[in-house]
C-alpha atoms as a PDB file:
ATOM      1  CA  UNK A   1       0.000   0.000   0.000  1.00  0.00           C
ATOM      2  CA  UNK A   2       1.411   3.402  -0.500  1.00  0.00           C
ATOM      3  CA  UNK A   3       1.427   5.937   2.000  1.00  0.00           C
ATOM      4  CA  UNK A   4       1.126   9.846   1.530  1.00  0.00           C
ATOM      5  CA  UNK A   5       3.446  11.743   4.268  1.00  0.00           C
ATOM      6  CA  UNK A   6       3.858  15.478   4.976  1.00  0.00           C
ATOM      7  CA  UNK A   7       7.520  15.950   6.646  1.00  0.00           C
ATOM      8  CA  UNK A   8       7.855  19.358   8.997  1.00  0.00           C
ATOM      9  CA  UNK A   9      10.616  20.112  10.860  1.00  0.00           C
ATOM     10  CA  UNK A  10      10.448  20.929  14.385  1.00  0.00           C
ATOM     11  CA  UNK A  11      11.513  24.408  15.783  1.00  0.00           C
ATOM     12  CA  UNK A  12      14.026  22.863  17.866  1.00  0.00           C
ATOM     13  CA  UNK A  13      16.277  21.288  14.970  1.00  0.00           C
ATOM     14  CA  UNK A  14      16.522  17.801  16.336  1.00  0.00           C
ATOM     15  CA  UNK A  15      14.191  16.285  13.100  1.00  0.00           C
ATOM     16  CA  UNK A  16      11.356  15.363  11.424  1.00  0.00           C
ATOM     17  CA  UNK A  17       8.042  13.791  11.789  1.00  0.00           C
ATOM     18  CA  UNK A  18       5.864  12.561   9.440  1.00  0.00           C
ATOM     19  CA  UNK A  19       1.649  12.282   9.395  1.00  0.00           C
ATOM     20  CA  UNK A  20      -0.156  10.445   7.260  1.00  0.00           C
ATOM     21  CA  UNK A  21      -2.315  13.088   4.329  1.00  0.00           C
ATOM     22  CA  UNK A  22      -4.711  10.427   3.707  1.00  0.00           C
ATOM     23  CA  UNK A  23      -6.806   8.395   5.967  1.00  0.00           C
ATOM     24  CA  UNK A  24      -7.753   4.867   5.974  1.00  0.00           C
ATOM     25  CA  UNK A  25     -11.664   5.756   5.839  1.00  0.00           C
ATOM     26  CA  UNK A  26     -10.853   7.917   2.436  1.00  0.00           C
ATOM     27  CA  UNK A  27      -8.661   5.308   1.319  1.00  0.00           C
ATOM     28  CA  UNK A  28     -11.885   2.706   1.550  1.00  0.00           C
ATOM     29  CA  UNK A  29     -14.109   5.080  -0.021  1.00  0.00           C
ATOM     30  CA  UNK A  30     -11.735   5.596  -3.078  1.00  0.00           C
ATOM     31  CA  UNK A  31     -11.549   1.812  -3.655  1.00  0.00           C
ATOM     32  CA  UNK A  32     -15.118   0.968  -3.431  1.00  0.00           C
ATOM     33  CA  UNK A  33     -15.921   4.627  -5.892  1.00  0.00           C
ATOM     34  CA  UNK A  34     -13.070   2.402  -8.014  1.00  0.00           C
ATOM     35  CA  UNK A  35     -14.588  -0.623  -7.740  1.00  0.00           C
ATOM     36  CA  UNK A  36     -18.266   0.995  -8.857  1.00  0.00           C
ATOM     37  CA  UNK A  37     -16.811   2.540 -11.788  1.00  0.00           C
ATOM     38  CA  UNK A  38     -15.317  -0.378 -13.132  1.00  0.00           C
ATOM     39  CA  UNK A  39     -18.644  -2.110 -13.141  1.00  0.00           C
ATOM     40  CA  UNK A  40     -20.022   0.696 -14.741  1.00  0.00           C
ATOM     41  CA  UNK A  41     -17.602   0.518 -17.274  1.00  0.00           C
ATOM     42  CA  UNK A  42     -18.390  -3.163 -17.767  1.00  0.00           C
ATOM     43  CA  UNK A  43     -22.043  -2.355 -17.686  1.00  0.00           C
ATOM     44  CA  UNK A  44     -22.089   0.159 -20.463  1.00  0.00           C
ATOM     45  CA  UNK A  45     -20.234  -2.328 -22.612  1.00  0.00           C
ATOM     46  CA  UNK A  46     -22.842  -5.186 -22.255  1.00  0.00           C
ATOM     47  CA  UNK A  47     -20.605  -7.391 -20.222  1.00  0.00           C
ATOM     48  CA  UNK A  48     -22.629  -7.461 -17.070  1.00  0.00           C
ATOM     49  CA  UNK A  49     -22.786  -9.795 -14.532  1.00  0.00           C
ATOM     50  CA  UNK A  50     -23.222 -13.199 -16.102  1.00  0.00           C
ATOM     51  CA  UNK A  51     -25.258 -16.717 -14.706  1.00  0.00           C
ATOM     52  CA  UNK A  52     -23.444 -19.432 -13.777  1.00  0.00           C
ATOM     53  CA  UNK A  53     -22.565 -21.530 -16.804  1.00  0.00           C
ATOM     54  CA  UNK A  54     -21.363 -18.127 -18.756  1.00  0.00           C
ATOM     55  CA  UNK A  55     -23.595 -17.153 -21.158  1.00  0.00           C
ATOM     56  CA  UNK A  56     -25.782 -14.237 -21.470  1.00  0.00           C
ATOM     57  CA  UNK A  57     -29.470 -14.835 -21.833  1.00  0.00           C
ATOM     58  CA  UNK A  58     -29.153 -18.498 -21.057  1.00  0.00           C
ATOM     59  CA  UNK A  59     -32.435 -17.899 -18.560  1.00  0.00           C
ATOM     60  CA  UNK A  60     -34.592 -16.271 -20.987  1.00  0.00           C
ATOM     61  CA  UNK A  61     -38.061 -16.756 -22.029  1.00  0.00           C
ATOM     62  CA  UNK A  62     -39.853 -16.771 -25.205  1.00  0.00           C
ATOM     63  CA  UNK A  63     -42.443 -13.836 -25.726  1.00  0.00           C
ATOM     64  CA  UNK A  64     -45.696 -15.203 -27.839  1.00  0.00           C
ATOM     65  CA  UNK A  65     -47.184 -12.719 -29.990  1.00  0.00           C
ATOM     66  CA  UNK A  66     -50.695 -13.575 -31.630  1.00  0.00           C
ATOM     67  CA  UNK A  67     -50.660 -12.816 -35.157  1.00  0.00           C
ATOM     68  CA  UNK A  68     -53.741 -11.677 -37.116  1.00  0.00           C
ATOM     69  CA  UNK A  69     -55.280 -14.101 -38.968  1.00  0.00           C
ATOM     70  CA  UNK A  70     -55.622 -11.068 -41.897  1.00  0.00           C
ATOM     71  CA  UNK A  71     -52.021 -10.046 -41.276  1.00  0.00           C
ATOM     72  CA  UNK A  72     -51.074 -13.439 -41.896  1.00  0.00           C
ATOM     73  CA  UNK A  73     -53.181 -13.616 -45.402  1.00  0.00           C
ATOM     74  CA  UNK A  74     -51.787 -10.365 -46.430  1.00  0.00           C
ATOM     75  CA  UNK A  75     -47.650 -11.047 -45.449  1.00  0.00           C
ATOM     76  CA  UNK A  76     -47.885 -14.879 -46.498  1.00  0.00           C
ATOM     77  CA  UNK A  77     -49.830 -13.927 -50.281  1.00  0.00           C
ATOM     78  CA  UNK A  78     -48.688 -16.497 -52.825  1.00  0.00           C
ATOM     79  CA  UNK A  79     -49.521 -13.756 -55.411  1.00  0.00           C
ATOM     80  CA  UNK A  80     -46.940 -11.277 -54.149  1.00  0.00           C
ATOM     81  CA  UNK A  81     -44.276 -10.001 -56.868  1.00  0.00           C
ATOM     82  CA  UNK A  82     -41.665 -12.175 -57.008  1.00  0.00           C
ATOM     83  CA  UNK A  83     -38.828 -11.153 -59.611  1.00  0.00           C
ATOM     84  CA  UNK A  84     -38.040 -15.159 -61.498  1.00  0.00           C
ATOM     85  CA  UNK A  85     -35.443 -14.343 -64.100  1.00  0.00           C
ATOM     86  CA  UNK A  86     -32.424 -11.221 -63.951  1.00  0.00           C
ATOM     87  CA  UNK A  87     -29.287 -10.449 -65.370  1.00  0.00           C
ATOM     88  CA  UNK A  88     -26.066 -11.567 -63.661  1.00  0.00           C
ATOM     89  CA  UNK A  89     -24.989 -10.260 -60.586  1.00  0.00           C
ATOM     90  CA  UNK A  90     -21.342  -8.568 -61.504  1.00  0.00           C
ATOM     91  CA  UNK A  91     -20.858  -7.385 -65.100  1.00  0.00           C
ATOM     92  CA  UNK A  92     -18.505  -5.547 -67.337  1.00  0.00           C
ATOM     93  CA  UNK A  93     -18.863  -3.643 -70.172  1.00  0.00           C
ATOM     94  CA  UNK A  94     -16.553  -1.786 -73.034  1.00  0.00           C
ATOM     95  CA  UNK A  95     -16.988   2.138 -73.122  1.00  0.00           C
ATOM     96  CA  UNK A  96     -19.189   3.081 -75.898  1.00  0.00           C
ATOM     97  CA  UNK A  97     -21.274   0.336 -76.433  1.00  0.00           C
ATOM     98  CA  UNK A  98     -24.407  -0.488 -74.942  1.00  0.00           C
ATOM     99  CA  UNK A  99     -25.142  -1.834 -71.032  1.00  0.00           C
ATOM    100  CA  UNK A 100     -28.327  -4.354 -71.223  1.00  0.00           C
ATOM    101  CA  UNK A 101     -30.221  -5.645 -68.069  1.00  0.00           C
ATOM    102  CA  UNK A 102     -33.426  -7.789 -67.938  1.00  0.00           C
ATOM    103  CA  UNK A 103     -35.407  -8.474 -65.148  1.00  0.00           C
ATOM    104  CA  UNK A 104     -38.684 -10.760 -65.052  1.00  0.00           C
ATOM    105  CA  UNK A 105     -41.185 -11.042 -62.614  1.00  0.00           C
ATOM    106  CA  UNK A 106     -44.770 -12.645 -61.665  1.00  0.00           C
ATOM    107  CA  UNK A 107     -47.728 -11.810 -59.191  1.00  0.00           C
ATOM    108  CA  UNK A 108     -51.314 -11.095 -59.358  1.00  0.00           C
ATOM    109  CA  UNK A 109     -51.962  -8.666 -59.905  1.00  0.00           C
ATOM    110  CA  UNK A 110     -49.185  -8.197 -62.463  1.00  0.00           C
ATOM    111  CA  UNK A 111     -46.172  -6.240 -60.515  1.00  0.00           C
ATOM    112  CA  UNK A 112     -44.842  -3.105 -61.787  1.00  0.00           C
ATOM    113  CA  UNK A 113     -40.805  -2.804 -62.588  1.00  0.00           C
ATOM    114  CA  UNK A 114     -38.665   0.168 -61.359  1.00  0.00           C
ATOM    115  CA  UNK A 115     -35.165   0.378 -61.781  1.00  0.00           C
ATOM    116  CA  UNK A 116     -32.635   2.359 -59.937  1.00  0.00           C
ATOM    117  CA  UNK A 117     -29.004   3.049 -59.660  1.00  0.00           C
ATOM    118  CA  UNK A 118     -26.881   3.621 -56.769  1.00  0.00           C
ATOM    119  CA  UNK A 119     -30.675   3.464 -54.713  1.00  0.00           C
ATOM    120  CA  UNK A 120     -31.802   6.087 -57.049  1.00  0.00           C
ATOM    121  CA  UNK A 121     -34.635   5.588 -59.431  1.00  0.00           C
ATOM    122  CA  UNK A 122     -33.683   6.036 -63.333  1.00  0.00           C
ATOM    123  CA  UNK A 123     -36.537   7.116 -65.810  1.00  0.00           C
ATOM    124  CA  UNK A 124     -35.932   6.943 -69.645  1.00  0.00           C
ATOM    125  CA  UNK A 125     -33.572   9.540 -71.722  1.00  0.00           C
ATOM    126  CA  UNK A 126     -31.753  10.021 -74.714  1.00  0.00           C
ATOM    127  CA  UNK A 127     -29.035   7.561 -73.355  1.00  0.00           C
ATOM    128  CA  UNK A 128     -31.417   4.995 -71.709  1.00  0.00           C
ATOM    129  CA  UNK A 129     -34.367   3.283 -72.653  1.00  0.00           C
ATOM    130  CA  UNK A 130     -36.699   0.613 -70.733  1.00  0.00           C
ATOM    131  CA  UNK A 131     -38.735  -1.361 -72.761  1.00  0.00           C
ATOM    132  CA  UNK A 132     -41.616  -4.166 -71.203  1.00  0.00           C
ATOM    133  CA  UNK A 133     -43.798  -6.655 -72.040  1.00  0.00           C
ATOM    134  CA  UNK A 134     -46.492  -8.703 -70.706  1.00  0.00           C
ATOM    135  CA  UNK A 135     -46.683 -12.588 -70.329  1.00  0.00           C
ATOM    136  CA  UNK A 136     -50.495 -13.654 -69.607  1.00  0.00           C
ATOM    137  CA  UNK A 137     -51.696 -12.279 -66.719  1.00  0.00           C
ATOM    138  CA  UNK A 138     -49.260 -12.772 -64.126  1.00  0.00           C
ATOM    139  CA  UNK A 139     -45.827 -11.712 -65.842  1.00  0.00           C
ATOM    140  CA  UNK A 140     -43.784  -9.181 -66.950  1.00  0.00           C
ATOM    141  CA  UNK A 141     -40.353  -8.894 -68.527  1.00  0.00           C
ATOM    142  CA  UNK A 142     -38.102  -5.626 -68.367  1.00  0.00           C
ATOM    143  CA  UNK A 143     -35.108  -4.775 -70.143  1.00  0.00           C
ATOM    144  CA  UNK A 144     -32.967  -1.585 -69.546  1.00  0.00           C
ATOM    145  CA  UNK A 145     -30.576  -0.384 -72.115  1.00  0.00           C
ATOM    146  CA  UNK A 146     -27.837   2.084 -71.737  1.00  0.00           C
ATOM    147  CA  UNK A 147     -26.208   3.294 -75.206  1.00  0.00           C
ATOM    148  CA  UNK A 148     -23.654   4.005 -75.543  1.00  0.00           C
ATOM    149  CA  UNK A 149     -21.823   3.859 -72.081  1.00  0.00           C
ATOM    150  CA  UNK A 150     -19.304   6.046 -70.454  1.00  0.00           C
ATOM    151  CA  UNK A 151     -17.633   5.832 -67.396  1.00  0.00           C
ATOM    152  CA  UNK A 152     -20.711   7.450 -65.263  1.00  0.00           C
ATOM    153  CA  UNK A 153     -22.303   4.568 -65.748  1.00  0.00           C
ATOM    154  CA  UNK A 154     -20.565   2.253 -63.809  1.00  0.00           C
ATOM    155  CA  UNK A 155     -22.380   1.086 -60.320  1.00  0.00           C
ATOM    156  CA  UNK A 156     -25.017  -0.991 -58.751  1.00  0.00           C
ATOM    157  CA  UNK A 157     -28.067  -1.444 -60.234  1.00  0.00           C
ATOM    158  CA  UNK A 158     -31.340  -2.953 -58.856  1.00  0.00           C
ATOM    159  CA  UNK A 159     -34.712  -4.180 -60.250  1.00  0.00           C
ATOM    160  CA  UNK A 160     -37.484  -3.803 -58.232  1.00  0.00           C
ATOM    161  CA  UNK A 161     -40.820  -5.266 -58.483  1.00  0.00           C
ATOM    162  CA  UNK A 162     -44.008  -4.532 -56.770  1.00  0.00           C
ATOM    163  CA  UNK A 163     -47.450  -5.292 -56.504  1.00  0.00           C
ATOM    164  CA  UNK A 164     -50.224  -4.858 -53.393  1.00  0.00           C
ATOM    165  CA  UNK A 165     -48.686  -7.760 -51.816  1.00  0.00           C
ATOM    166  CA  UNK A 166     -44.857  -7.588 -52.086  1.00  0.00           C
ATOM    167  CA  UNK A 167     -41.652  -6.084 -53.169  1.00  0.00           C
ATOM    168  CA  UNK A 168     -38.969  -7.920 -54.234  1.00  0.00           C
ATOM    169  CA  UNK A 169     -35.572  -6.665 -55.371  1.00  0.00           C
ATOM    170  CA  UNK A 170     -32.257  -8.163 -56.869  1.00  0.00           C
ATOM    171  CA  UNK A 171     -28.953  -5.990 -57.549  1.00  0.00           C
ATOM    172  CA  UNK A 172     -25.918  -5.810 -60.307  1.00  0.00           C
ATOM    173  CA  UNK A 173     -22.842  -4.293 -59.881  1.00  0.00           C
ATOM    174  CA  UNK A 174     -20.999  -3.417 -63.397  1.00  0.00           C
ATOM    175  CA  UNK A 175     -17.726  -1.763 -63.804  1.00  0.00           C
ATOM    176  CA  UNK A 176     -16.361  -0.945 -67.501  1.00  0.00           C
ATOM    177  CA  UNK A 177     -13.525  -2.152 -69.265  1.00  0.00           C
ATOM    178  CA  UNK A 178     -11.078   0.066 -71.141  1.00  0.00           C
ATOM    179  CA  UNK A 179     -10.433  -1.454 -74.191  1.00  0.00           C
ATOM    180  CA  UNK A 180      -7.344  -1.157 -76.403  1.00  0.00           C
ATOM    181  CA  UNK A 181      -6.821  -2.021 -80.213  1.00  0.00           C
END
């Protein structure tokens, strides 16, 4: 343990005492303030104080939450859009020719395509063009064509389809490819 002194020296010359600066009852209370703030510490980290056998949780109960019979219908719809057929995931394409993506997907009702890049939605310009078509009642097909392409166009793409039920979405990334004669 390490003790704090004070030295003085006595008027008369013949040495020095010494008294302690801090007392034993301060010295407890820093300890236990020491103590408090390393659980704290270990609290705020989600450590805690743990069961016997060592793992967290290992007492806990499952909660049961009724479900709706009409939630139920609605979340588990077989007629939800469901997106059957797209282009490959990763991609590459040459600099001035054209990018093409399809995307296919069924529900009833009949979903509705969007696509976006980078998780923003593209609409049709000079440079890109989205043609569809319909399959019976259920289906639609969707290809996206970007002509010609430049570096810009490099990213992640998605497909999204939707319909009263569900959403469903799959992703490309493409990169370009410089090209040399």
């Amino acid at each position: 343990m390490v003790r704090l002194h004070t030295s003085t020296s006595s008027s008369t010359g013949r040495g020095t005492t010494s008294t302690p600066l801090v007392s034993k009852k301060w010295l407890v209370v820093l300890m236990v303030v020491v103590l408090l703030l390393g659980e704290v510490a270990e609290a705020r980290k989600g450590g805690g104080r743990r069961r016997k056998g060592g793992s967290k949780g290992s007492g806990s109960k499952s909660i049961f939450i009724p479900i709706d019979p009409a939630s139920r219908a609605y979340y588990d719809n077989t007629n939800g859009a469901k997106i059957t057929n797209w282009s490959h995931f990763e991609s590459e394409y040459i600099l001035g020719r054209k990018i093409v993506f399809m995307c296919s997907a069924e529900g009833h009702p009949r979903p509705n395509i969007m696509w976006f890049k980078n998780g923003i939605e593209l609409y049709a310009h000079d440079f890109l063009q989205v043609h569809e078509w319909f399959e019976g009642e259920k289906i639609i097909k969707s290809k996206m064509e970007i002509d010609p392409a430049t570096q810009m166009d490099a990213g992640y793409y998605e497909c999204q389809a939707n319909n009263k039920y569900a959403v469903d979405t799959k992703g490309f990334r493409t990169d370009y490819l410089i090209f040399f004669d």
